[in-house]
PDB file of N, CA and C in Angstrom:
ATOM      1  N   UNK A   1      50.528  31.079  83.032  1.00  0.00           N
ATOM      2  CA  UNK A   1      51.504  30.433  82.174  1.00  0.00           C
ATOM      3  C   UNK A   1      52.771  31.289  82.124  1.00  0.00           C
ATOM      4  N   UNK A   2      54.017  30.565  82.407  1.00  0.00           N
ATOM      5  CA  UNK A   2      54.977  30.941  81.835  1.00  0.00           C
ATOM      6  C   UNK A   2      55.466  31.772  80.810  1.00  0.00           C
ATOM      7  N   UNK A   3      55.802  33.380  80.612  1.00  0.00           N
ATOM      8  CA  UNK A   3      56.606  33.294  79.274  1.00  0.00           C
ATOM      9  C   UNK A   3      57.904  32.512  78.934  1.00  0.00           C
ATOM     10  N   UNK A   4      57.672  32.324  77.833  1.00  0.00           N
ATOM     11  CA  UNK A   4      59.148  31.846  77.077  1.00  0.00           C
ATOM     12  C   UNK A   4      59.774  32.731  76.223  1.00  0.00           C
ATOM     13  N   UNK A   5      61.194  32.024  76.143  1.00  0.00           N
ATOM     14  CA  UNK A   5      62.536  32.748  75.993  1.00  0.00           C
ATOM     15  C   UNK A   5      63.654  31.816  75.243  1.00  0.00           C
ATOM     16  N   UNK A   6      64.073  32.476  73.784  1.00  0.00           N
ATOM     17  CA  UNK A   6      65.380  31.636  73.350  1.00  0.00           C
ATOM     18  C   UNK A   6      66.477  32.338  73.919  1.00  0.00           C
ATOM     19  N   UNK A   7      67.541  32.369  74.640  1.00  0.00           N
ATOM     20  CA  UNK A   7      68.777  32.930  75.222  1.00  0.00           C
ATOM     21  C   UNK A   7      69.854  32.542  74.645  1.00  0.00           C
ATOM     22  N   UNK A   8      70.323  33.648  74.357  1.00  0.00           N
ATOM     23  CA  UNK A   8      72.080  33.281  73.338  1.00  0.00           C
ATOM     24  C   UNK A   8      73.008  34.156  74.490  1.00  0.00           C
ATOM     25  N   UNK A   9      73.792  33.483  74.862  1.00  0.00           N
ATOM     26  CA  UNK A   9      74.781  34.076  75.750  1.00  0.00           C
ATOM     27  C   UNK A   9      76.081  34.157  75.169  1.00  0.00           C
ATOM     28  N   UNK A  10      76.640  34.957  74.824  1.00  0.00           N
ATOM     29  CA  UNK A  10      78.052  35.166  73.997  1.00  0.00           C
ATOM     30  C   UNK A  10      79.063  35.373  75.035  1.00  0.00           C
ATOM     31  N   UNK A  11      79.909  34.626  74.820  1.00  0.00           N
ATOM     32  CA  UNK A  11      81.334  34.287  75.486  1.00  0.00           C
ATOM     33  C   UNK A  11      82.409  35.654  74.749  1.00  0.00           C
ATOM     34  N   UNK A  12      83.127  36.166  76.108  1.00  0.00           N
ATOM     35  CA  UNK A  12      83.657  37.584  75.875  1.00  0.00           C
ATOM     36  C   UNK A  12      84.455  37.343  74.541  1.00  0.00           C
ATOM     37  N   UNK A  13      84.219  38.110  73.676  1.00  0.00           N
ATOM     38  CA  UNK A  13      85.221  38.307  72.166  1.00  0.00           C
ATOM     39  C   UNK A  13      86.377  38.640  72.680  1.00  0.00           C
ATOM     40  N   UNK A  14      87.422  38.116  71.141  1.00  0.00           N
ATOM     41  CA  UNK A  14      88.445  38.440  71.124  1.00  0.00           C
ATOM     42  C   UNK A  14      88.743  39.300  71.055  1.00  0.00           C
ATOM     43  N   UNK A  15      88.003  40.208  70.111  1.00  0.00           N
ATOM     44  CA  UNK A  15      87.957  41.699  69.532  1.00  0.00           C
ATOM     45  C   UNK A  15      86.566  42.325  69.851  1.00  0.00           C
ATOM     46  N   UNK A  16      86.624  42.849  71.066  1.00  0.00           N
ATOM     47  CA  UNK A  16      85.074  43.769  71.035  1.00  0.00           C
ATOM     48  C   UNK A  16      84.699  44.772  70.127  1.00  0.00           C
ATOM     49  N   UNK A  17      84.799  45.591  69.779  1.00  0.00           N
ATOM     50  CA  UNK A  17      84.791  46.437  68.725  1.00  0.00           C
ATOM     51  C   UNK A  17      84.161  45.803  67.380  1.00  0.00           C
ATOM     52  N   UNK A  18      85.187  44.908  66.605  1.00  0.00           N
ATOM     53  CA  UNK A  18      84.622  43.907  65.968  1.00  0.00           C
ATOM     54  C   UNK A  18      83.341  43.194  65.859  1.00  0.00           C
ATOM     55  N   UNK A  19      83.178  42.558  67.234  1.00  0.00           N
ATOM     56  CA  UNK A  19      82.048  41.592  67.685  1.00  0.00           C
ATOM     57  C   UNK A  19      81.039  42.856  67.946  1.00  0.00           C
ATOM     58  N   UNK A  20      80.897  44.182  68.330  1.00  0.00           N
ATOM     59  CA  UNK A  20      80.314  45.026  68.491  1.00  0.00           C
ATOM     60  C   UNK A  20      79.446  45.509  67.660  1.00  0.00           C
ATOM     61  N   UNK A  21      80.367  45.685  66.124  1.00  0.00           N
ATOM     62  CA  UNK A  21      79.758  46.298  65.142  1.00  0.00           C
ATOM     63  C   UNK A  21      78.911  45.165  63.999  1.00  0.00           C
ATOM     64  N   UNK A  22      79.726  43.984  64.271  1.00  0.00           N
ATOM     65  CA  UNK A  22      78.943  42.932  63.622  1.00  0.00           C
ATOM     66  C   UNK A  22      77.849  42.542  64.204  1.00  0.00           C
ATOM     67  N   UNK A  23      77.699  42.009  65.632  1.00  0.00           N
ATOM     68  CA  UNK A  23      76.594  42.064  66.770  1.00  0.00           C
ATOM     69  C   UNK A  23      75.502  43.303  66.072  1.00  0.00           C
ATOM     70  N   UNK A  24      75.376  44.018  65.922  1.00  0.00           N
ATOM     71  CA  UNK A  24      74.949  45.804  66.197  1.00  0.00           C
ATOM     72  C   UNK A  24      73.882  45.945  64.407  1.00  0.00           C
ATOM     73  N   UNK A  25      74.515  45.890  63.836  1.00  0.00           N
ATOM     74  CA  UNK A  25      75.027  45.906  62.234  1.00  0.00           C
ATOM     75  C   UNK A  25      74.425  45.003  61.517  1.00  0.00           C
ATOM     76  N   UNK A  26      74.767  44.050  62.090  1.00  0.00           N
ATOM     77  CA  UNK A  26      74.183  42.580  61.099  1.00  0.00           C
ATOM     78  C   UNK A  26      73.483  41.886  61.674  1.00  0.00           C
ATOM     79  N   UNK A  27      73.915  41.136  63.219  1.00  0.00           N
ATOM     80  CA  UNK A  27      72.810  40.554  63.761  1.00  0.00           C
ATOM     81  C   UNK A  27      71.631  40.756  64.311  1.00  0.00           C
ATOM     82  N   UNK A  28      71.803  41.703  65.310  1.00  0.00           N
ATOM     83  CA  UNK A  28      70.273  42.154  65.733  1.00  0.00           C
ATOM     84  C   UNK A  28      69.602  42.320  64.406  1.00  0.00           C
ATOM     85  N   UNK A  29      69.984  43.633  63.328  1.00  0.00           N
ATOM     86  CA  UNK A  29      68.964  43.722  61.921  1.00  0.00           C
ATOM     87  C   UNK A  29      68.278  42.077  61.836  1.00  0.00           C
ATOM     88  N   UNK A  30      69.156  40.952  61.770  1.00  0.00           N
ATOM     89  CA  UNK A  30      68.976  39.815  60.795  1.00  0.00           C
ATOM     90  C   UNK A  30      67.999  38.866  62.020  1.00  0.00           C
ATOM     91  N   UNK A  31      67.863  39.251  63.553  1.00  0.00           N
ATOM     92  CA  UNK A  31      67.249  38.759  63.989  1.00  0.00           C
ATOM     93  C   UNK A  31      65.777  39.212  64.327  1.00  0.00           C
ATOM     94  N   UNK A  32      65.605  40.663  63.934  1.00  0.00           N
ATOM     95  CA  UNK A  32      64.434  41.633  63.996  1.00  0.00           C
ATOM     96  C   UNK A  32      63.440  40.920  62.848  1.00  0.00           C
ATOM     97  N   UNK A  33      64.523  40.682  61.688  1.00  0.00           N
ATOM     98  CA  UNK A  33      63.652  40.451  60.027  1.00  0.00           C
ATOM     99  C   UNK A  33      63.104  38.984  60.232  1.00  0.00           C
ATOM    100  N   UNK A  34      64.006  37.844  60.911  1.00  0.00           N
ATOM    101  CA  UNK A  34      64.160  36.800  60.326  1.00  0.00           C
ATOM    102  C   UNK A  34      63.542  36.102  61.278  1.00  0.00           C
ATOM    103  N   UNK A  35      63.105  36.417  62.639  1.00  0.00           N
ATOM    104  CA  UNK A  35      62.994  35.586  64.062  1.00  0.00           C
ATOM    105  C   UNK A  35      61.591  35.623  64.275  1.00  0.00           C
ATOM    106  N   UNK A  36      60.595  34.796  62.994  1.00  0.00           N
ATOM    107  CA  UNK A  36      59.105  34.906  63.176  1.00  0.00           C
ATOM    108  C   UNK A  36      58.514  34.549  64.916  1.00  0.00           C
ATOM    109  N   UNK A  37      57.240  35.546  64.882  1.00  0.00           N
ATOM    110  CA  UNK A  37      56.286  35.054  66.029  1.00  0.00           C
ATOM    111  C   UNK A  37      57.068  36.073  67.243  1.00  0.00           C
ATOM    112  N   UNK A  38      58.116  36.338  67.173  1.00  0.00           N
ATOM    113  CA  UNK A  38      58.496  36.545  68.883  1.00  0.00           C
ATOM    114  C   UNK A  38      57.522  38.368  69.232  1.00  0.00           C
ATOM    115  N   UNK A  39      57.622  38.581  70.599  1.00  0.00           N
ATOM    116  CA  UNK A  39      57.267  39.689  70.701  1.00  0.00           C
ATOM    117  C   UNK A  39      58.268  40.517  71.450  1.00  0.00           C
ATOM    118  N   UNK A  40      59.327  40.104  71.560  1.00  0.00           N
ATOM    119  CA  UNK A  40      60.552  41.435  71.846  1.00  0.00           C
ATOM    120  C   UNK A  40      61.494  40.715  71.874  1.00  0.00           C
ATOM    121  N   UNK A  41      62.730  41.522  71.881  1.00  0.00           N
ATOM    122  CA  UNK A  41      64.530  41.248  72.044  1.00  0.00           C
ATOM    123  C   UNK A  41      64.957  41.958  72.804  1.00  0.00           C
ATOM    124  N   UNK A  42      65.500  40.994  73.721  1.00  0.00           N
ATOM    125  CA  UNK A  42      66.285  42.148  74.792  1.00  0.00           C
ATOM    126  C   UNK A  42      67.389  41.468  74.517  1.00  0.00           C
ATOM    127  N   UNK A  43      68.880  42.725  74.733  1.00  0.00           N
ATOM    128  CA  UNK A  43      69.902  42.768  74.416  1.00  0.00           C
ATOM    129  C   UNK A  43      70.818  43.624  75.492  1.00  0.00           C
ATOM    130  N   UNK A  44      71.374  42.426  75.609  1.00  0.00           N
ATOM    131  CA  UNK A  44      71.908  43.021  77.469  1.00  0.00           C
ATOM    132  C   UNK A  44      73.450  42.901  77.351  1.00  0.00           C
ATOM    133  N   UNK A  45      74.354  43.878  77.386  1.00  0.00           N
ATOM    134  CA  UNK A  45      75.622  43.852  77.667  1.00  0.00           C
ATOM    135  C   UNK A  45      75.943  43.935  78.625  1.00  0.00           C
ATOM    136  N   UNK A  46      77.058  42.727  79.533  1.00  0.00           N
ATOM    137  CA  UNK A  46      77.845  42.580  80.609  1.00  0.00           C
ATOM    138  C   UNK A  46      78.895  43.786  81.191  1.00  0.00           C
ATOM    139  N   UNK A  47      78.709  44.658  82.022  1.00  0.00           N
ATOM    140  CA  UNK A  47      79.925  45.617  81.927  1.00  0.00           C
ATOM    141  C   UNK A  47      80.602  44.955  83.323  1.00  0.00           C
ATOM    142  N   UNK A  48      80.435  44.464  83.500  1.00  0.00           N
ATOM    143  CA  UNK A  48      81.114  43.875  85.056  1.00  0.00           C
ATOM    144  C   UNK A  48      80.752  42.778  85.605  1.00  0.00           C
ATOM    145  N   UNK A  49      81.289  42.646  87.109  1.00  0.00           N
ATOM    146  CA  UNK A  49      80.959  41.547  88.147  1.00  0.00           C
ATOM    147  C   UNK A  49      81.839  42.034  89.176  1.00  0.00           C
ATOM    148  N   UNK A  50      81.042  41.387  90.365  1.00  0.00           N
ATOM    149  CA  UNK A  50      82.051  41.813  91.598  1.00  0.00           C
ATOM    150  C   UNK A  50      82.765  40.341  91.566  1.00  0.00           C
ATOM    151  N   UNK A  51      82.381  39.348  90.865  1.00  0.00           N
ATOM    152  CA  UNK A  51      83.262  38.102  90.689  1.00  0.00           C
ATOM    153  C   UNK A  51      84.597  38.311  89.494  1.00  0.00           C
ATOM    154  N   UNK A  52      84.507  39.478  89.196  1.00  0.00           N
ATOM    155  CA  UNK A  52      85.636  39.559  87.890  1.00  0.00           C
ATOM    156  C   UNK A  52      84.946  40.011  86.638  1.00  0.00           C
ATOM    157  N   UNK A  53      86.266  39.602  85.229  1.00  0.00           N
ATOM    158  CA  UNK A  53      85.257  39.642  84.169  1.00  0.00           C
ATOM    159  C   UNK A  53      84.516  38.787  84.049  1.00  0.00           C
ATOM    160  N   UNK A  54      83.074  39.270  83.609  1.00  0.00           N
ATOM    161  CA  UNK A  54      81.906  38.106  83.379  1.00  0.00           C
ATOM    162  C   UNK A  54      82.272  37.054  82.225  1.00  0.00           C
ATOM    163  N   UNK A  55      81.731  36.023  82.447  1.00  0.00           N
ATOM    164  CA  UNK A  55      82.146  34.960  81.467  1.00  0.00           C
ATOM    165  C   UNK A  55      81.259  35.162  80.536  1.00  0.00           C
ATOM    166  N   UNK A  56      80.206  35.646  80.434  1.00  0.00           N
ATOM    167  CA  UNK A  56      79.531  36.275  78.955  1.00  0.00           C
ATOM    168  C   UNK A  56      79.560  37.706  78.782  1.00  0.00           C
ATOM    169  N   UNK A  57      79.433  38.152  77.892  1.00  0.00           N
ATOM    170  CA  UNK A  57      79.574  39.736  77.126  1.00  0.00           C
ATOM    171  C   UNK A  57      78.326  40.130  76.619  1.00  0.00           C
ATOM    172  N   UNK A  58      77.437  39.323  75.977  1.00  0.00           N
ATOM    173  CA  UNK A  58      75.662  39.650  75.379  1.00  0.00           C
ATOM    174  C   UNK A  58      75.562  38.731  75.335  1.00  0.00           C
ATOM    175  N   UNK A  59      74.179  39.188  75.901  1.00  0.00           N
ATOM    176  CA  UNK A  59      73.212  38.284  76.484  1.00  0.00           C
ATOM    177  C   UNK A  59      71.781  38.869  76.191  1.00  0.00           C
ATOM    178  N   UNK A  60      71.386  37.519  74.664  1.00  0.00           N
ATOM    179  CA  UNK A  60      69.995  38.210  74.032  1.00  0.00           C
ATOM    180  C   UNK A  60      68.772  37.511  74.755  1.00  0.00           C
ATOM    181  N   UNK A  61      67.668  37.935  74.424  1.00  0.00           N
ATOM    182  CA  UNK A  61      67.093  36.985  75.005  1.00  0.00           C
ATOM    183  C   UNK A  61      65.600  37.596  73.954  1.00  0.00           C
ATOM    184  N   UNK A  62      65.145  36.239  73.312  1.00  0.00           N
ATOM    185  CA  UNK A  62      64.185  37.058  71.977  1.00  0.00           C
ATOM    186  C   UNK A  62      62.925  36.002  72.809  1.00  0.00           C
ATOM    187  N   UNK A  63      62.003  37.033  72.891  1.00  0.00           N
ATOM    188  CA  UNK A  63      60.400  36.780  74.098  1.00  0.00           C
ATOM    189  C   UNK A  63      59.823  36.237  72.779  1.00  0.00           C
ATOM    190  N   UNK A  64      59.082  34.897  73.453  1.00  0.00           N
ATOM    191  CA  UNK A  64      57.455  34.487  72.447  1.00  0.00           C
ATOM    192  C   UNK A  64      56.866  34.329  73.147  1.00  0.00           C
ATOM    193  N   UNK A  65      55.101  34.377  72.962  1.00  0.00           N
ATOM    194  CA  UNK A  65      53.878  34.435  73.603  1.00  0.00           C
ATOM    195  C   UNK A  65      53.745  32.806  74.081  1.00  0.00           C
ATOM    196  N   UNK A  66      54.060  31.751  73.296  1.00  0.00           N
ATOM    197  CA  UNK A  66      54.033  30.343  73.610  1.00  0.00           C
ATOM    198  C   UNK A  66      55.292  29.402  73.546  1.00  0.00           C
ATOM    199  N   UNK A  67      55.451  28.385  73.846  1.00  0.00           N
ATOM    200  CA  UNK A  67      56.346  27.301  73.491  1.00  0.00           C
ATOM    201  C   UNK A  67      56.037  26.944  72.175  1.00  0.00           C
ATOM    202  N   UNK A  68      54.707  27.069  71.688  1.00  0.00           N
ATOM    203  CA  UNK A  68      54.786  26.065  70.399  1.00  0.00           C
ATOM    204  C   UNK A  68      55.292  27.703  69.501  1.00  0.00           C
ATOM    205  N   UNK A  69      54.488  28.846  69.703  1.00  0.00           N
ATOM    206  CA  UNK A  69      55.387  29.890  68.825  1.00  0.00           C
ATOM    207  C   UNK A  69      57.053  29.937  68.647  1.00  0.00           C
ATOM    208  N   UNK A  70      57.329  29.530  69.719  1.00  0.00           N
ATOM    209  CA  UNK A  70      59.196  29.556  70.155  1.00  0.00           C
ATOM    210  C   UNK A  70      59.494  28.319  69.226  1.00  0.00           C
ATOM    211  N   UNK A  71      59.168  27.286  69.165  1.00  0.00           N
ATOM    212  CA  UNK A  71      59.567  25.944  68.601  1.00  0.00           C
ATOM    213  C   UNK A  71      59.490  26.318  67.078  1.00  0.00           C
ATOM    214  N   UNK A  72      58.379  26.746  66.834  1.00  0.00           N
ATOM    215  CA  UNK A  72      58.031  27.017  65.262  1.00  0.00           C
ATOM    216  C   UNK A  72      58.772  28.254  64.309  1.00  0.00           C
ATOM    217  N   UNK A  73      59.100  29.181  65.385  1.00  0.00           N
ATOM    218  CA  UNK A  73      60.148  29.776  64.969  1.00  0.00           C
ATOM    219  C   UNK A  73      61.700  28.453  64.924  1.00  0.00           C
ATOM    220  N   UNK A  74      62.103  28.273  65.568  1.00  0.00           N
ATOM    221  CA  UNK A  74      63.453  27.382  65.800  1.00  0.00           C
ATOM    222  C   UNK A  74      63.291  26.499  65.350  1.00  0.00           C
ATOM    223  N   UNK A  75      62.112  25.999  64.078  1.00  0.00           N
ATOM    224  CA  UNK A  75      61.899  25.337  63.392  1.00  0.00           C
ATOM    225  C   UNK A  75      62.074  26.223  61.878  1.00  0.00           C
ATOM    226  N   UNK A  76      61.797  27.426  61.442  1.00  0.00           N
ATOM    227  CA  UNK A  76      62.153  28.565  60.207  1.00  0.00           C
ATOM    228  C   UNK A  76      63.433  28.551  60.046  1.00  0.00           C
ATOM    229  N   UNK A  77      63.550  28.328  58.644  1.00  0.00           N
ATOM    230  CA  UNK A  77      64.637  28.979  57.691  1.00  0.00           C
ATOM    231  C   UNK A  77      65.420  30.030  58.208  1.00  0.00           C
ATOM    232  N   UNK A  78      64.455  31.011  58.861  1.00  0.00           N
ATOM    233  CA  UNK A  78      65.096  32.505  59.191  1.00  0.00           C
ATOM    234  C   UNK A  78      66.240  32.099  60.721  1.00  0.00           C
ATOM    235  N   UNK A  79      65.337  31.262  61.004  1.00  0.00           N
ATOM    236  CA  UNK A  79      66.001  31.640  62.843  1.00  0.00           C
ATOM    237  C   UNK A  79      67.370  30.370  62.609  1.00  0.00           C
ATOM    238  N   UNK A  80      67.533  29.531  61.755  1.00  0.00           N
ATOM    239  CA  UNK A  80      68.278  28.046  61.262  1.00  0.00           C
ATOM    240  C   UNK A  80      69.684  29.820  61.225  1.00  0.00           C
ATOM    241  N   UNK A  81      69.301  30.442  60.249  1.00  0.00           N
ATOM    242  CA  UNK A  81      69.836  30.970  59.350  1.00  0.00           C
ATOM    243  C   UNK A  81      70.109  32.207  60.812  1.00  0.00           C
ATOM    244  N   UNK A  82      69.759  32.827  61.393  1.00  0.00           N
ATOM    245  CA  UNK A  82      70.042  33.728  62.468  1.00  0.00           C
ATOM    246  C   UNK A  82      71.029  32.957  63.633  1.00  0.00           C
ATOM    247  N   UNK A  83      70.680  31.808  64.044  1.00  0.00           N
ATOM    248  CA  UNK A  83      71.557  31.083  64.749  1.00  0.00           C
ATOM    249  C   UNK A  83      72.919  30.733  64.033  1.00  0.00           C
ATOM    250  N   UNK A  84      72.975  30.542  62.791  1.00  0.00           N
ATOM    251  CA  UNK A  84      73.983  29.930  62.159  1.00  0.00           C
ATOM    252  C   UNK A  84      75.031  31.669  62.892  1.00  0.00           C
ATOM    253  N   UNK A  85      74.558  32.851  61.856  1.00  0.00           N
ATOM    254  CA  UNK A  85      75.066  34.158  62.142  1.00  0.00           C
ATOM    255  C   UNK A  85      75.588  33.916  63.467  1.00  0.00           C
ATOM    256  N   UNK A  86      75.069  33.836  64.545  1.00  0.00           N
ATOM    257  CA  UNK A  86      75.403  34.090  66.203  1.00  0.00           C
ATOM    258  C   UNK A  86      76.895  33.092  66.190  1.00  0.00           C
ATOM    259  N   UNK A  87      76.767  32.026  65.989  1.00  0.00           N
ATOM    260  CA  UNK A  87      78.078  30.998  65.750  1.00  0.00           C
ATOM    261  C   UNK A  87      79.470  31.996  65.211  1.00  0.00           C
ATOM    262  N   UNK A  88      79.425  32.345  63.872  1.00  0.00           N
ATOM    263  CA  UNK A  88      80.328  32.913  63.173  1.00  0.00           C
ATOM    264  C   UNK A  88      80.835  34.317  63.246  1.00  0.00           C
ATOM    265  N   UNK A  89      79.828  35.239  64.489  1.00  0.00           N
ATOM    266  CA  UNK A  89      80.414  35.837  64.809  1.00  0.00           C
ATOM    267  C   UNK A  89      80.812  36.075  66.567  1.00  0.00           C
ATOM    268  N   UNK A  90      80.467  34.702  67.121  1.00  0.00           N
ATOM    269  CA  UNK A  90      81.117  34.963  68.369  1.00  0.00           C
ATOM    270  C   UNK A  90      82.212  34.011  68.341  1.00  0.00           C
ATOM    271  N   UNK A  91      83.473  35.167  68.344  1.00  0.00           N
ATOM    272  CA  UNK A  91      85.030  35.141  68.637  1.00  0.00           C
ATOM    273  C   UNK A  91      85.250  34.224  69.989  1.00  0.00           C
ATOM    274  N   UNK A  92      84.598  34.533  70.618  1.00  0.00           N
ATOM    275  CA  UNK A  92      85.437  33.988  72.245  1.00  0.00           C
ATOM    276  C   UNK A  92      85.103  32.643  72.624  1.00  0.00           C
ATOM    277  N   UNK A  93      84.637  31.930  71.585  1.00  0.00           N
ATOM    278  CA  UNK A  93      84.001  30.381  71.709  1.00  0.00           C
ATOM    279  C   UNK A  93      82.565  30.367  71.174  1.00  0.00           C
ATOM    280  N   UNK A  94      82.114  29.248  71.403  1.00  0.00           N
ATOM    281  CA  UNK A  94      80.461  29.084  70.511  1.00  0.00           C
ATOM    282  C   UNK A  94      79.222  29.635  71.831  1.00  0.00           C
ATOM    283  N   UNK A  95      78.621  30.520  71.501  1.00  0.00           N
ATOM    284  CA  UNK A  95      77.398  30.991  72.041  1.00  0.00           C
ATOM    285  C   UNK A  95      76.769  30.008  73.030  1.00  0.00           C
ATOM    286  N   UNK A  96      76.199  30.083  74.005  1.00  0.00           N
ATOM    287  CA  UNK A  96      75.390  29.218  74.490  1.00  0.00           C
ATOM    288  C   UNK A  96      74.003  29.460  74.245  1.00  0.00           C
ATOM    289  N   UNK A  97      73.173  28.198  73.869  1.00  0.00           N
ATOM    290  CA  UNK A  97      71.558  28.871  74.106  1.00  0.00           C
ATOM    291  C   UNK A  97      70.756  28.093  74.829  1.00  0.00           C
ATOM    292  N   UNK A  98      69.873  28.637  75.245  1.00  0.00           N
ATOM    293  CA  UNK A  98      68.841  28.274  76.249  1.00  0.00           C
ATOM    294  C   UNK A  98      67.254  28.168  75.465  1.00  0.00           C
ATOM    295  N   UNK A  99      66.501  27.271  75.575  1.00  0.00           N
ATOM    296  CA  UNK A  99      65.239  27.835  75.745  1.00  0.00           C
ATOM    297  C   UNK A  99      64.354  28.030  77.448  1.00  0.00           C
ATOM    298  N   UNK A 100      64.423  29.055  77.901  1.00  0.00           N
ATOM    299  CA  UNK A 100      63.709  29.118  79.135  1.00  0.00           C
ATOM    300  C   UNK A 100      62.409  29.579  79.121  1.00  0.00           C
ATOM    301  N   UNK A 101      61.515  29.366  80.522  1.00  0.00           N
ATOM    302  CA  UNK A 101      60.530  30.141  80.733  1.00  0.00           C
ATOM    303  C   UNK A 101      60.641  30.900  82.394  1.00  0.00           C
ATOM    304  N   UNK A 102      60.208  32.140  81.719  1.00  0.00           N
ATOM    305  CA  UNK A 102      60.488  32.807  82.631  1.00  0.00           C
ATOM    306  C   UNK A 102      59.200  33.684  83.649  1.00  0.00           C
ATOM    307  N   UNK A 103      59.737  33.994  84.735  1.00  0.00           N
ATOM    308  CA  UNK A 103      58.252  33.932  85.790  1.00  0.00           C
ATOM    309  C   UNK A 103      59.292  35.380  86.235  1.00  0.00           C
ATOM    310  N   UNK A 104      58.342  36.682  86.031  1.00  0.00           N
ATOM    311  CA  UNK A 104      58.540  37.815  86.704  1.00  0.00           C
ATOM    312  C   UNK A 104      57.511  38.326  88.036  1.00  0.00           C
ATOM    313  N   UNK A 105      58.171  38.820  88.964  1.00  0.00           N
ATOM    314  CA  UNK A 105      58.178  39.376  89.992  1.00  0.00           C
ATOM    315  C   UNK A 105      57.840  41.221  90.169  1.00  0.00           C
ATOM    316  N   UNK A 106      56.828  41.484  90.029  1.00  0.00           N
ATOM    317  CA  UNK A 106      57.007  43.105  90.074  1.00  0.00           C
ATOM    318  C   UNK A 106      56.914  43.464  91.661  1.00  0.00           C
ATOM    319  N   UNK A 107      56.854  44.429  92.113  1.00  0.00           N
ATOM    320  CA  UNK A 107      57.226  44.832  93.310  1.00  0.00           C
ATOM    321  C   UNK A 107      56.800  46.592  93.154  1.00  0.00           C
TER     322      UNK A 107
END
């Protein structure tokens, strides 16, 4: 089986610094407390591209063991209330999100 994955991709801020310390500060904390069921957050900042600047800046991606765990979270108060956060503080347009499943490769 597939793991699954909610993905918030943030469109480059106006003000990094800003979006940095609020990102850093408030959201991750509010998505650690509030984002029942998952079993990790990865939190990936864009520093480049050989295509230019990247069209996203962070790029979260919060792991659950199932689809119905992922749904039932994105069904909570907490995560309504964590998504709302991601909106109001990305400057450079509205966040994109994904729900994916994802298939790793070790080597």
């Amino acid at each position: 089986m597939a793991a699954v994955k909610l993905v918030v991709m943030y469109p480059r801020p106006t003000d990094i610094d800003a979006f940095e310390k609020r990102y850093l500060k408030e959201h991750v904390q509010m998505a650690v407390e509030k984002m029942i069921g998952k079993t990790k957050i990865v939190a990936t900042k864009a520093v480049g591209s050989p295509q230019g600047t990247p069209l996203y800046y962070r790029i979260a991606e919060i792991h659950f063991p199932t689809m119905k765990d992922l749904e039932a979270c994105a069904a909570s108060q907490g995560a309504k209330e964590t998504l709302a956060h991601a909106f109001t503080i990305s400057t450079g347009g509205p966040p994109v999100i994904l729900v994916a499943e994802e298939e790793t490769f070790n080597f």
